[in-house]
N, C-alpha and C. Protein backbone atom coordinates (compact mmCIF):
# COMPACT_ATOMS: atom_id res chain seq x y z
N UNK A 1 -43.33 80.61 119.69
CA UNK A 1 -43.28 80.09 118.34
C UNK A 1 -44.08 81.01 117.42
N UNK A 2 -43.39 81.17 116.28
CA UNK A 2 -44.08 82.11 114.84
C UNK A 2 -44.62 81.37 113.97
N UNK A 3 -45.76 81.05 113.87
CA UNK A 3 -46.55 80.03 112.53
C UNK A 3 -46.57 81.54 111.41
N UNK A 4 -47.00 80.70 110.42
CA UNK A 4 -46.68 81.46 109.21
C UNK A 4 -47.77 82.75 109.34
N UNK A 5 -48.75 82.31 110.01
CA UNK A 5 -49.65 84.16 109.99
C UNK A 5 -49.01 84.73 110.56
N UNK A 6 -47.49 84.45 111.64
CA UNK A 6 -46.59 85.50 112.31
C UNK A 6 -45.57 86.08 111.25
N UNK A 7 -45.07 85.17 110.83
CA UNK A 7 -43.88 85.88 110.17
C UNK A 7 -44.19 86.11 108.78
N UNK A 8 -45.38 86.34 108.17
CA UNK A 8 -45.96 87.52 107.15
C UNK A 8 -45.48 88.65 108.14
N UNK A 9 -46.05 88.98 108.68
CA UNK A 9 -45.85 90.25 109.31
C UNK A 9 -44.10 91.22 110.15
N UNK A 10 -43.42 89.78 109.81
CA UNK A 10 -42.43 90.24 109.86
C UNK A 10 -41.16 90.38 108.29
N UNK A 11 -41.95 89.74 107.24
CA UNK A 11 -41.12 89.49 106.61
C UNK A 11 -42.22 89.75 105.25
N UNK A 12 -41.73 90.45 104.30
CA UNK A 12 -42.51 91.04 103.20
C UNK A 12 -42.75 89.73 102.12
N UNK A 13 -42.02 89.15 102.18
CA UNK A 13 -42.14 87.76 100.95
C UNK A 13 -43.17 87.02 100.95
N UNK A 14 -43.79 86.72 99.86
CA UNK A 14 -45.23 85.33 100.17
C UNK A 14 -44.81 84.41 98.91
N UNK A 15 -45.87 83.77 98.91
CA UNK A 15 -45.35 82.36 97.81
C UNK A 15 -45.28 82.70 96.63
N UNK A 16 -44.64 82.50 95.97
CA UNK A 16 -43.52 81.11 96.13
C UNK A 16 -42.35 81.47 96.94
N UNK A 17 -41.87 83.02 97.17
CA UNK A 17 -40.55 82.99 97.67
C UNK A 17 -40.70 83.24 99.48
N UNK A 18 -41.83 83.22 99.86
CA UNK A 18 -41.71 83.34 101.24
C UNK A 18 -40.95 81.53 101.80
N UNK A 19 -40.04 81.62 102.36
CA UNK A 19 -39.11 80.13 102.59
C UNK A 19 -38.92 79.70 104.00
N UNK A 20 -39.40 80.21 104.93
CA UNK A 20 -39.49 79.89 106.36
C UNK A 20 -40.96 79.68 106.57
N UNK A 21 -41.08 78.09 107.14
CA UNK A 21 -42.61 77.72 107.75
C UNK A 21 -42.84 78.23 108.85
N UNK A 22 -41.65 78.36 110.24
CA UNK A 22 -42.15 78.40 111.21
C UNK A 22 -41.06 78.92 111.81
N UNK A 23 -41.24 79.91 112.87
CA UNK A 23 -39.85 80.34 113.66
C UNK A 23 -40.51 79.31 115.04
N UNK A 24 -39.13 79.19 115.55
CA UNK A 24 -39.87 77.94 116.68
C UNK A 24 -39.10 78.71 118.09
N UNK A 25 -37.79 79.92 117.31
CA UNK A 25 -37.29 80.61 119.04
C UNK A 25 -37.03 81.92 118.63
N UNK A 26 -37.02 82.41 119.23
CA UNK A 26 -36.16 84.18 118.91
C UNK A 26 -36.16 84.75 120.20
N UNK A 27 -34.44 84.81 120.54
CA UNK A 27 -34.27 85.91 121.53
C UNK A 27 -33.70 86.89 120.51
N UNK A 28 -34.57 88.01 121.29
CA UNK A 28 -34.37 89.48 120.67
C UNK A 28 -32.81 90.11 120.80
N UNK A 29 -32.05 90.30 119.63
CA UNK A 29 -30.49 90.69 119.72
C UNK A 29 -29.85 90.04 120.03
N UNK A 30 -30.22 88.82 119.86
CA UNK A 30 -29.18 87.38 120.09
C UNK A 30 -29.47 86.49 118.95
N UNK A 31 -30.75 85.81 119.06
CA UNK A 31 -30.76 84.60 118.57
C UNK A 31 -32.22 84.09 117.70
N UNK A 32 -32.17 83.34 116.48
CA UNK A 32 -33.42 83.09 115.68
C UNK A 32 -33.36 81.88 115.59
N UNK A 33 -34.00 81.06 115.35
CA UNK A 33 -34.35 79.15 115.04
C UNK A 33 -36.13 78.98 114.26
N UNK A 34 -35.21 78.41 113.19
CA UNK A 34 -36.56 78.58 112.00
C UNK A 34 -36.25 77.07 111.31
N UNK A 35 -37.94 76.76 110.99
CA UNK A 35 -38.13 75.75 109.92
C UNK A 35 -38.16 75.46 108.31
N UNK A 36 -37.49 75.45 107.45
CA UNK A 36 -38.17 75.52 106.46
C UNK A 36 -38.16 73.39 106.14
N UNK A 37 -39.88 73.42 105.82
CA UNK A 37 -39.93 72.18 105.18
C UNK A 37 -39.91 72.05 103.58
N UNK A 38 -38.96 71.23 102.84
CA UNK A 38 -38.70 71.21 101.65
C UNK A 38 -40.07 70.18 100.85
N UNK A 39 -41.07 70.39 100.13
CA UNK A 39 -41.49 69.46 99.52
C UNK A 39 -41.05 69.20 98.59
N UNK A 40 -41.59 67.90 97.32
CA UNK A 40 -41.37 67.71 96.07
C UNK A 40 -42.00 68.65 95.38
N UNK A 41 -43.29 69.23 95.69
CA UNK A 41 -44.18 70.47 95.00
C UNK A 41 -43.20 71.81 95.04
N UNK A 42 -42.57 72.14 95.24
CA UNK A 42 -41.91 73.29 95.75
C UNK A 42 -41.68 73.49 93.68
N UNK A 43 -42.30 74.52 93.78
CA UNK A 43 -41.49 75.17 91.94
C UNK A 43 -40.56 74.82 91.47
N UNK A 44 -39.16 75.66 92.23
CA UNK A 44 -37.91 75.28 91.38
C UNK A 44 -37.75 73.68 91.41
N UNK A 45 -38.16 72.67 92.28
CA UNK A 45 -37.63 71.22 91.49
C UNK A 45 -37.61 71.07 90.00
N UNK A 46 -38.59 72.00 89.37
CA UNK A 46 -39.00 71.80 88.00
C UNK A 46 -38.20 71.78 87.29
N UNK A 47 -37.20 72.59 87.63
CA UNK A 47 -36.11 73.20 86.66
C UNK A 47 -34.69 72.37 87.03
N UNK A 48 -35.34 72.21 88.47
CA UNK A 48 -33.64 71.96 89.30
C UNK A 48 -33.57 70.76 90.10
N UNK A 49 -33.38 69.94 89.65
CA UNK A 49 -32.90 69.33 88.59
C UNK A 49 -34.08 68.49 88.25
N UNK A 50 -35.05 67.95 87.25
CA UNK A 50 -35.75 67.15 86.88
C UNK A 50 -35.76 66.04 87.27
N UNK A 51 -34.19 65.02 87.08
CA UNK A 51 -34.46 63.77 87.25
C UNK A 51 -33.82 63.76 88.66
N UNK A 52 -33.21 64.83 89.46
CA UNK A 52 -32.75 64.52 90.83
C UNK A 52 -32.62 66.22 91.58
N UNK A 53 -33.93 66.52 91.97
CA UNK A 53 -33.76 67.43 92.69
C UNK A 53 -33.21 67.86 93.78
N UNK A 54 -33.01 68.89 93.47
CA UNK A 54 -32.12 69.53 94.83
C UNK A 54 -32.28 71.11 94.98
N UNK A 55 -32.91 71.10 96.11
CA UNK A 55 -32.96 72.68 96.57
C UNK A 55 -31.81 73.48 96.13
N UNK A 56 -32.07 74.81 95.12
CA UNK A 56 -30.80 75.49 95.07
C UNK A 56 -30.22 76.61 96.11
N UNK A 57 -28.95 76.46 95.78
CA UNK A 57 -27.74 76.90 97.30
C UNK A 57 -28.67 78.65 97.65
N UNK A 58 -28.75 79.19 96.23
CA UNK A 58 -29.22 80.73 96.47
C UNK A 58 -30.46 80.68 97.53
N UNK A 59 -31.66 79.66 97.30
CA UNK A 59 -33.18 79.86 97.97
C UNK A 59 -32.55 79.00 99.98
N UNK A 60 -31.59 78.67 100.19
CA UNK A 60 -31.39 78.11 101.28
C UNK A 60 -30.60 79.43 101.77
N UNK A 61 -29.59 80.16 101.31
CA UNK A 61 -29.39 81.51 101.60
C UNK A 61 -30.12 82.44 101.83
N UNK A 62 -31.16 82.31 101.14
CA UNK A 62 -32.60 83.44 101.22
C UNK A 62 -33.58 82.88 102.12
N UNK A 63 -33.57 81.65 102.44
CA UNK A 63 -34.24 81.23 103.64
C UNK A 63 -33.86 81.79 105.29
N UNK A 64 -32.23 81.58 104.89
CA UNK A 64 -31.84 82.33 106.28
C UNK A 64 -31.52 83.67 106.11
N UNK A 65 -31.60 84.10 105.34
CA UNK A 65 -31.32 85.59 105.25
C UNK A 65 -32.93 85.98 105.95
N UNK A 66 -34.05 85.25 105.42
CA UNK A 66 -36.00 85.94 106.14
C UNK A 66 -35.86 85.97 107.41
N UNK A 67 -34.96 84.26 108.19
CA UNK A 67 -34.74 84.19 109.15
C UNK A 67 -34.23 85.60 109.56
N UNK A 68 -33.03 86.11 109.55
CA UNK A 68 -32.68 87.43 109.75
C UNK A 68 -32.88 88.48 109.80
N UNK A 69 -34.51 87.95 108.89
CA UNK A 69 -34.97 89.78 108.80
C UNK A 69 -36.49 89.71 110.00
N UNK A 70 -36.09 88.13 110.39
CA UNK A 70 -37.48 88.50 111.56
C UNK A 70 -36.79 88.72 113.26
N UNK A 71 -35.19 88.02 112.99
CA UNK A 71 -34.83 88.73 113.94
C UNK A 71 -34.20 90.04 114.39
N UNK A 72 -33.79 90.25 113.15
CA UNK A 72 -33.80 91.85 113.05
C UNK A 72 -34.85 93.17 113.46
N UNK A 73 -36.35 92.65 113.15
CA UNK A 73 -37.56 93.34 113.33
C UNK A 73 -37.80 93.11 114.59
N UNK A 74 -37.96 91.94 115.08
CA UNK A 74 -37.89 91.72 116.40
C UNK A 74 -37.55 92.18 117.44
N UNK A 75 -35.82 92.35 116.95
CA UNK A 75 -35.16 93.33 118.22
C UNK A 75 -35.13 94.96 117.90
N UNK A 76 -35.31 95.32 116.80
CA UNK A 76 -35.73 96.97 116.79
C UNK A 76 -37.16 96.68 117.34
N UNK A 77 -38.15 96.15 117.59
CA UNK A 77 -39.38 96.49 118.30
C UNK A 77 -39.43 96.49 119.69
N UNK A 78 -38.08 95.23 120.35
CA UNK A 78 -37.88 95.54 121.41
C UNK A 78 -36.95 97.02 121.87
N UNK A 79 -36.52 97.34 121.29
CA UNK A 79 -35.92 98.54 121.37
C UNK A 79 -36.55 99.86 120.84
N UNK A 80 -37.50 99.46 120.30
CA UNK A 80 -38.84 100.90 120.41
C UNK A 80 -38.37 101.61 119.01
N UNK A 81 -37.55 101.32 117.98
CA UNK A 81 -37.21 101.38 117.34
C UNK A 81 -37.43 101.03 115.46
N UNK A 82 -38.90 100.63 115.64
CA UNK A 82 -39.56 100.16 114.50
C UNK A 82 -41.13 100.57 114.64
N UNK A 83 -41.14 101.07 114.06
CA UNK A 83 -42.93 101.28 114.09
C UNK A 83 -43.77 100.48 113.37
N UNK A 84 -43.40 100.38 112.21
CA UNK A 84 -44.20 99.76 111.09
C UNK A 84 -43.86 98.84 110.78
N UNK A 85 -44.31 97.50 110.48
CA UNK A 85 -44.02 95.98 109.99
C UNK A 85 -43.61 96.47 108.18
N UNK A 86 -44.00 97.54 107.81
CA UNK A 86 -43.63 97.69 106.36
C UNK A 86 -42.20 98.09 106.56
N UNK A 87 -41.57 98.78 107.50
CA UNK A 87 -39.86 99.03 107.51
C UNK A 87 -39.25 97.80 107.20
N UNK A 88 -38.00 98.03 105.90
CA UNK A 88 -37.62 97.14 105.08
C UNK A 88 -36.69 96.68 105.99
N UNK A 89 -35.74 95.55 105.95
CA UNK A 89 -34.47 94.35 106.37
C UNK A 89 -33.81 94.20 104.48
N UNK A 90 -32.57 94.96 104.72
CA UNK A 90 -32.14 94.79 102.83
C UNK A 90 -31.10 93.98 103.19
N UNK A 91 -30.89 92.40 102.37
CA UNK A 91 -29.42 91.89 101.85
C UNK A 91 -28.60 92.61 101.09
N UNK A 92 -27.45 92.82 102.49
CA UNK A 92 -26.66 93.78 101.52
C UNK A 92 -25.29 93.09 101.15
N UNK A 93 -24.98 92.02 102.08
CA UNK A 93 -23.53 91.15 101.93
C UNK A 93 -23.92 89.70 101.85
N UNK A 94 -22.76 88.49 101.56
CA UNK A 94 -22.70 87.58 101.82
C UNK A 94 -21.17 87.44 101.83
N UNK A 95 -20.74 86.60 103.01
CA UNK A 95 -19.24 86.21 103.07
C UNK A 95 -19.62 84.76 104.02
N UNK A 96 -18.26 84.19 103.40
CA UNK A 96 -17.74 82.85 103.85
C UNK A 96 -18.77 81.80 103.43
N UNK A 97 -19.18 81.76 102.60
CA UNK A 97 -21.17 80.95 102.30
C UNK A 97 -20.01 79.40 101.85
N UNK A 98 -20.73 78.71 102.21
CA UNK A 98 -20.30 77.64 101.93
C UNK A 98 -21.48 76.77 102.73
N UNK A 99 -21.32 75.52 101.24
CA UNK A 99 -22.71 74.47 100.97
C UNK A 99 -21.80 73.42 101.39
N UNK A 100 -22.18 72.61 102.35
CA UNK A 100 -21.77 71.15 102.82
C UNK A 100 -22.70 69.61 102.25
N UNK A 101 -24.07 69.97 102.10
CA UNK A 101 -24.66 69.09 101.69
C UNK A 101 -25.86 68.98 100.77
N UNK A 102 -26.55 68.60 100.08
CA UNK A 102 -27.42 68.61 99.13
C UNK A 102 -28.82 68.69 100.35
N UNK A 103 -29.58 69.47 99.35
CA UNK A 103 -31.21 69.44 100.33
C UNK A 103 -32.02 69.10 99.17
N UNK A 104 -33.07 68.00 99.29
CA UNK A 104 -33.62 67.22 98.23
C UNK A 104 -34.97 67.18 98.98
N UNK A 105 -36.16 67.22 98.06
CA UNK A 105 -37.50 66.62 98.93
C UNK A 105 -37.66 65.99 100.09
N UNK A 106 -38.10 66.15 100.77
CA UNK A 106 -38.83 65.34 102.04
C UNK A 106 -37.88 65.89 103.21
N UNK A 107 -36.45 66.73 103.37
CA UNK A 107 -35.83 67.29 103.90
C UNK A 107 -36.42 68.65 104.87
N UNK A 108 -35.93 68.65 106.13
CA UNK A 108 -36.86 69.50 106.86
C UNK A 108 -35.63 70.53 107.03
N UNK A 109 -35.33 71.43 107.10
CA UNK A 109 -33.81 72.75 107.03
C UNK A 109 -34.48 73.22 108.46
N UNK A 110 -33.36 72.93 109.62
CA UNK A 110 -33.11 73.84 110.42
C UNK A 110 -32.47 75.13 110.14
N UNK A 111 -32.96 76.28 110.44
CA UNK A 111 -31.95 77.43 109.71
C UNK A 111 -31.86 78.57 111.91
N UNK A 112 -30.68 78.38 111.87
CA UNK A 112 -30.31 79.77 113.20
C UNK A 112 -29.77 80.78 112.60
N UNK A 113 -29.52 81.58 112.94
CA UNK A 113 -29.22 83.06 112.41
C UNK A 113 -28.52 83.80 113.99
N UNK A 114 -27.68 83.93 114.11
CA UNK A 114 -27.41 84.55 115.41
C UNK A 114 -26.49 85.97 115.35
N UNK A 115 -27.68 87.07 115.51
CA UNK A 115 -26.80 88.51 115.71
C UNK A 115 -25.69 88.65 115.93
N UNK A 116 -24.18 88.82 115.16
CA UNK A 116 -23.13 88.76 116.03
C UNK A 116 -22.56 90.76 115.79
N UNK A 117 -23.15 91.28 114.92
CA UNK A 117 -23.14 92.63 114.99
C UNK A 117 -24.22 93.31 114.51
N UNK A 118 -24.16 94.46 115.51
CA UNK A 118 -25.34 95.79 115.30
C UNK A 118 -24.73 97.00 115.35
N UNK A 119 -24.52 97.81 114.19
CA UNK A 119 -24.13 99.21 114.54
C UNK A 119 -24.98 100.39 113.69
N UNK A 120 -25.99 100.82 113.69
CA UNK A 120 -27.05 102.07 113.47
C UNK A 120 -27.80 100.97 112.66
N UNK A 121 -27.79 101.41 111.29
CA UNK A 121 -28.69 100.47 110.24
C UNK A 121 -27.94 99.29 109.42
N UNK A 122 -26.61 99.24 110.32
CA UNK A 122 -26.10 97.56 109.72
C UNK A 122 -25.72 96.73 110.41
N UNK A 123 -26.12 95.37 110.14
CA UNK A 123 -26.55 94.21 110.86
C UNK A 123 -25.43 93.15 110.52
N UNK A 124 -25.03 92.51 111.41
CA UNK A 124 -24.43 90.67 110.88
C UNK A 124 -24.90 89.65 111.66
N UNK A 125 -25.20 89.08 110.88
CA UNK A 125 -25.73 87.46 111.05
C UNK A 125 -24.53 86.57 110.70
N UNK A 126 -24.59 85.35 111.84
CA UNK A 126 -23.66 84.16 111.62
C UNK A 126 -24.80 83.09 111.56
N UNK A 127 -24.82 82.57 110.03
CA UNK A 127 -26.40 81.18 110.02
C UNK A 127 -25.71 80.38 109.51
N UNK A 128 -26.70 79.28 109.98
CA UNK A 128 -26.47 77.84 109.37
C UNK A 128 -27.60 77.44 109.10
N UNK A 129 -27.60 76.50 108.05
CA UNK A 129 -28.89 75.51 107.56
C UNK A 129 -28.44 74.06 108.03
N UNK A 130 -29.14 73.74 108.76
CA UNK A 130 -29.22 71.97 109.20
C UNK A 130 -30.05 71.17 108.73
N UNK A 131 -29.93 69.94 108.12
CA UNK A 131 -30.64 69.10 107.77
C UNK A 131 -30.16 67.33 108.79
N UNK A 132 -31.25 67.08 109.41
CA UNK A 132 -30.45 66.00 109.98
C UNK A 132 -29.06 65.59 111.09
N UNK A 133 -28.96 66.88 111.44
CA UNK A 133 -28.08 67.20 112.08
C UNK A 133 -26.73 67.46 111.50
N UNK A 134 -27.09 67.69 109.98
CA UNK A 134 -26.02 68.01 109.17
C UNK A 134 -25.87 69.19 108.66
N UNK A 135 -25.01 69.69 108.65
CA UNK A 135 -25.01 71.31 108.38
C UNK A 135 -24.79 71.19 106.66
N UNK A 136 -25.95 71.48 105.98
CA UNK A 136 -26.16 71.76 104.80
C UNK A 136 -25.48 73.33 104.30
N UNK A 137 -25.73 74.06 104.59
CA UNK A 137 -25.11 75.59 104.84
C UNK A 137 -24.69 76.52 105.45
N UNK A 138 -23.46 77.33 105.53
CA UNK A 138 -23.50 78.07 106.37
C UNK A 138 -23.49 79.50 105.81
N UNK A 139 -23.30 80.72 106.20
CA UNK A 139 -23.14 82.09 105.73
C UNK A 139 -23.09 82.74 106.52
N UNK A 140 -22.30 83.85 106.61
CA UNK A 140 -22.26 85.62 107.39
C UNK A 140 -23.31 85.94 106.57
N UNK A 141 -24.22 87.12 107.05
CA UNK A 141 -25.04 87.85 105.90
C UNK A 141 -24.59 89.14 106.41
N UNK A 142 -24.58 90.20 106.20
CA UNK A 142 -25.00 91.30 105.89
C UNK A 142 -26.38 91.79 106.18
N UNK A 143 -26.97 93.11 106.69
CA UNK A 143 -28.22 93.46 106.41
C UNK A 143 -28.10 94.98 106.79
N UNK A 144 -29.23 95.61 106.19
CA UNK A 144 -29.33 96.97 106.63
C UNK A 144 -31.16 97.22 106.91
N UNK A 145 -31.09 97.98 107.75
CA UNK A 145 -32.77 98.43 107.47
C UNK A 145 -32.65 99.32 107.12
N UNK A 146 -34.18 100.52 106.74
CA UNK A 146 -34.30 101.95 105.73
C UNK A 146 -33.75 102.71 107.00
N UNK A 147 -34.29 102.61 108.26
CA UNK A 147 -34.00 103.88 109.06
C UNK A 147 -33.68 103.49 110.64
């Protein structure tokens, strides 16, 4: 398991936009399983929506996209292939994204991310966001690293 002093170090974002609490699995070149817990404090409620918040679709995409960039780092370190925790993970695509359910306060987001391609410096991820055993989101991502 990755508590949040782990995945600083895998993932350049901090607050407000760092969006994963906790990685809870990662097999290296397979597979990621991450927490994000939604509060009512969370910033954007402010905006989005006032009288009935709801996590927006973009920050649940960017949740599993971090997911992706810690399993991405992950398996270039198992492969001897990363030196530095500063080597970037860039969003470079999104296809098939589609939102099934609203994520509102007190909501806990399962997010998996599972490698389904690697070829030099570009990556695909097949993720989903779960809430409740409900699939709130899904997405292909895209990724590249610098080198």
């Amino acid at each position: 398991m990755m508590k949040i002093e782990d995945i600083v170090q895998f993932v350049p974002h901090r607050w407000p936009f760092l969006l994963i609490d906790k990685v809870i699995e990662v097999q290296e070149g397979k597979y990621a399983k991450g927490i994000k817990n939604v509060t009512y404090n969370e910033q954007f409620f402010v905006g989005h929506f006032p009288n009935t918040p709801v996590m927006p679709g973009v920050l649940i995409i960017e949740a599993m996209a971090q997911l992706c960039c810690v399993l991405a780092k992950k398996t270039l370190i198992t492969q001897n292939k990363i030196i530095s925790n500063e080597d970037a993970v860039y969003l470079v695509g999104l296809n098939d994204v589609k939102f099934k359910r609203q994520v509102i306060p007190g909501d806990v987001i399962t997010l998996e991310a599972h490698l389904s391609k690697q070829k030099g410096i570009l990556w695909k991820f097949d993720t989903v966001a779960m809430v409740s055993n409900e699939k709130a989101a899904t997405a292909t991502i895209s990724a590249a690293t610098a080198s």
